[in-house]
C-alpha atoms as a PDB file:
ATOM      1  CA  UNK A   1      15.321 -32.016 -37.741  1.00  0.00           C
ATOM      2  CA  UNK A   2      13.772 -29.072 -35.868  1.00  0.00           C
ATOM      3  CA  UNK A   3      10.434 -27.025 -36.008  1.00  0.00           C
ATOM      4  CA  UNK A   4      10.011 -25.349 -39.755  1.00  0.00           C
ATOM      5  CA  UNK A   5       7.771 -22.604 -39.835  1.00  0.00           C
ATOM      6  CA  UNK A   6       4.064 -24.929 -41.042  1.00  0.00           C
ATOM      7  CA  UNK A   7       5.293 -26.127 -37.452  1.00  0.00           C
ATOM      8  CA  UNK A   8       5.226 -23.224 -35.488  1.00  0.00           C
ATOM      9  CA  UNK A   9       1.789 -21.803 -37.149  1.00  0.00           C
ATOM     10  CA  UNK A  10       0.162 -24.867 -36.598  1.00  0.00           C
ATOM     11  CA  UNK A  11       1.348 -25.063 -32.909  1.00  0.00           C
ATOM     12  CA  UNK A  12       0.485 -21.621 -32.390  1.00  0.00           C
ATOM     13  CA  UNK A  13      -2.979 -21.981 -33.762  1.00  0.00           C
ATOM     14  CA  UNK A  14      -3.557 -25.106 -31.486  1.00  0.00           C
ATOM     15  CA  UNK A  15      -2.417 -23.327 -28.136  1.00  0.00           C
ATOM     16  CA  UNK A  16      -4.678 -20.168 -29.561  1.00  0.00           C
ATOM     17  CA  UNK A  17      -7.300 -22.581 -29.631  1.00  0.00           C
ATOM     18  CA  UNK A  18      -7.442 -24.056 -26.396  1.00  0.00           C
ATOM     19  CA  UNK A  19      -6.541 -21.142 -24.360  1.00  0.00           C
ATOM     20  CA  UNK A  20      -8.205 -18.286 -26.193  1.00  0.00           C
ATOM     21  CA  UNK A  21      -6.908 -14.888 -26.931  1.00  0.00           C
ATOM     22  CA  UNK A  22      -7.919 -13.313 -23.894  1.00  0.00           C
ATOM     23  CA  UNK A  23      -6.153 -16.242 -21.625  1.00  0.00           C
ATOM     24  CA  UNK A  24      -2.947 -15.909 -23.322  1.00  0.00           C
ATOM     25  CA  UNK A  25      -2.875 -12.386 -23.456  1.00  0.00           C
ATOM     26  CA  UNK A  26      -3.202 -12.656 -19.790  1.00  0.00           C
ATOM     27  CA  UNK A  27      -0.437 -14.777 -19.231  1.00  0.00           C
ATOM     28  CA  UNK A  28       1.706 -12.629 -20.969  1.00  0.00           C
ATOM     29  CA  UNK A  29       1.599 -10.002 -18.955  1.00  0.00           C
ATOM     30  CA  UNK A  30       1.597 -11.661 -15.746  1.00  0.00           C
ATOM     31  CA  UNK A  31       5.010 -13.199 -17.464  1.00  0.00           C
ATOM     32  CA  UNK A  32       5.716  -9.211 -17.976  1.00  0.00           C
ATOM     33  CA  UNK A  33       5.583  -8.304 -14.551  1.00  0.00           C
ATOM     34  CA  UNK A  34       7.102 -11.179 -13.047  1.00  0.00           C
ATOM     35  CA  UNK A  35      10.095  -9.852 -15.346  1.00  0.00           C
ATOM     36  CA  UNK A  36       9.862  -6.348 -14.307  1.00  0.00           C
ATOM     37  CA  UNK A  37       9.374  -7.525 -10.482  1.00  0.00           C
ATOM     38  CA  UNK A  38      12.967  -9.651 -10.778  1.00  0.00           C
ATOM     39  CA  UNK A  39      14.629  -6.916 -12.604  1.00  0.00           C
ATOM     40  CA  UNK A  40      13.632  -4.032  -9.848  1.00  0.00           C
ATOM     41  CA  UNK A  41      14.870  -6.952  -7.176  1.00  0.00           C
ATOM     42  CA  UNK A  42      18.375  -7.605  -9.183  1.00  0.00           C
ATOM     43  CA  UNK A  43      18.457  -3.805  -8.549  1.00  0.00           C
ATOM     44  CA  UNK A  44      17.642  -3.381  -5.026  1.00  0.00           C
ATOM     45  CA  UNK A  45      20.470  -6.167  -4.664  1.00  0.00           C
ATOM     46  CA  UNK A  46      22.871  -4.584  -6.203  1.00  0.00           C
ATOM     47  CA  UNK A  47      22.098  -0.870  -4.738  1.00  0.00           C
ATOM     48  CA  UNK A  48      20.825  -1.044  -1.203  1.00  0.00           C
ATOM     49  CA  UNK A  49      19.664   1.500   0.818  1.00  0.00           C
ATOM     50  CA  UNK A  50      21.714   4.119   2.324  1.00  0.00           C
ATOM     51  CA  UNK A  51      21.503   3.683   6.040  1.00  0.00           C
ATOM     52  CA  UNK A  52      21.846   6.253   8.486  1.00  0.00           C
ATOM     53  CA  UNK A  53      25.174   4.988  11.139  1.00  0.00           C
ATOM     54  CA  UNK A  54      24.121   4.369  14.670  1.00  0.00           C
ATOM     55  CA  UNK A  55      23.633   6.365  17.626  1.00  0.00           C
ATOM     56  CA  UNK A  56      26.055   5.759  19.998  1.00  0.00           C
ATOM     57  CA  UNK A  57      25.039   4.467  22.813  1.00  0.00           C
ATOM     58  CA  UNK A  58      27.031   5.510  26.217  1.00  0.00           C
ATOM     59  CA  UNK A  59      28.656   2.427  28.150  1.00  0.00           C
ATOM     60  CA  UNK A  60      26.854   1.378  31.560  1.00  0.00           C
ATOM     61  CA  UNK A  61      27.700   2.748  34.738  1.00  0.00           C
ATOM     62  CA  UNK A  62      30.507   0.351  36.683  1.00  0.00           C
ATOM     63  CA  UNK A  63      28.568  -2.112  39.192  1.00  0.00           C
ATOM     64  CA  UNK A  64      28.642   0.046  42.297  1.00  0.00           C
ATOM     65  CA  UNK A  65      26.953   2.644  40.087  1.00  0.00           C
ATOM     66  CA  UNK A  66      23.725   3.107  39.004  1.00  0.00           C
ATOM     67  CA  UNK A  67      21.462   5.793  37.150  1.00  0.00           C
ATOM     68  CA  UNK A  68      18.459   6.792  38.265  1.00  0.00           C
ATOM     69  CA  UNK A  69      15.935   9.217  36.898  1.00  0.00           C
ATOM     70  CA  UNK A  70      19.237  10.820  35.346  1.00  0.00           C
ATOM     71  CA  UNK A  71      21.678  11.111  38.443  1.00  0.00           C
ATOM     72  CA  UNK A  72      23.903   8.772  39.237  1.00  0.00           C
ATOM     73  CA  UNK A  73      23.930   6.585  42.383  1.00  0.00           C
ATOM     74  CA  UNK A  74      26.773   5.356  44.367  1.00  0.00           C
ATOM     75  CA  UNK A  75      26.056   2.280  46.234  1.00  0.00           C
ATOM     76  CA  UNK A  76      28.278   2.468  49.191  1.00  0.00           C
ATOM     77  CA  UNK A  77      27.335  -1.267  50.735  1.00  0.00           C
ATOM     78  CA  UNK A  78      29.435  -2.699  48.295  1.00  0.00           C
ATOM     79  CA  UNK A  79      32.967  -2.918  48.055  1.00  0.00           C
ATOM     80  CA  UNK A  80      35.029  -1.331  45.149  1.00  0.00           C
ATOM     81  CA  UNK A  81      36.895  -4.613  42.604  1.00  0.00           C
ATOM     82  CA  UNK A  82      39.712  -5.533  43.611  1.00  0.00           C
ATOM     83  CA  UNK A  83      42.762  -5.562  40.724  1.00  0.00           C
END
């Protein structure tokens, strides 16, 4: 046995009548954009952003060299790896 339609008009008349037209008409479209706001996320999921690829970045100078101000620097106190 489910709701028949005296049911429904009666229910909806009692929720009309403690919550007012104004308050329900609110809710609704806070329920609206909480819709709209999951949709546009769903979307952004599913399509994201185009990113641009990365600079490359040059490898560090071996560890008897160093850069400074743009030149390199040799350190010549310390002794070249051995293999």
């Amino acid at each position: 046995m489910g709701l028949s339609l005296p049911h429904l008009i009666i229910l909806a008349l009692v929720v009309l009548v403690l919550f007012g037209r104004g308050r329900i008409s609110e809710m609704m479209g806070d329920f609206g954009k909480g819709i709209k706001s999951f949709k546009e996320g769903m979307n952004d999921e599913a399509n994201p952003p185009v990113t641009p690829p990365a600079q490359q970045i040059p490898p560090p100078p071996p560890a008897n060299q160093a850069t400074l101000n743009g030149e390199t620097v040799i350190d010549s106190t310390s002794q070249p790896p051995k293999p």
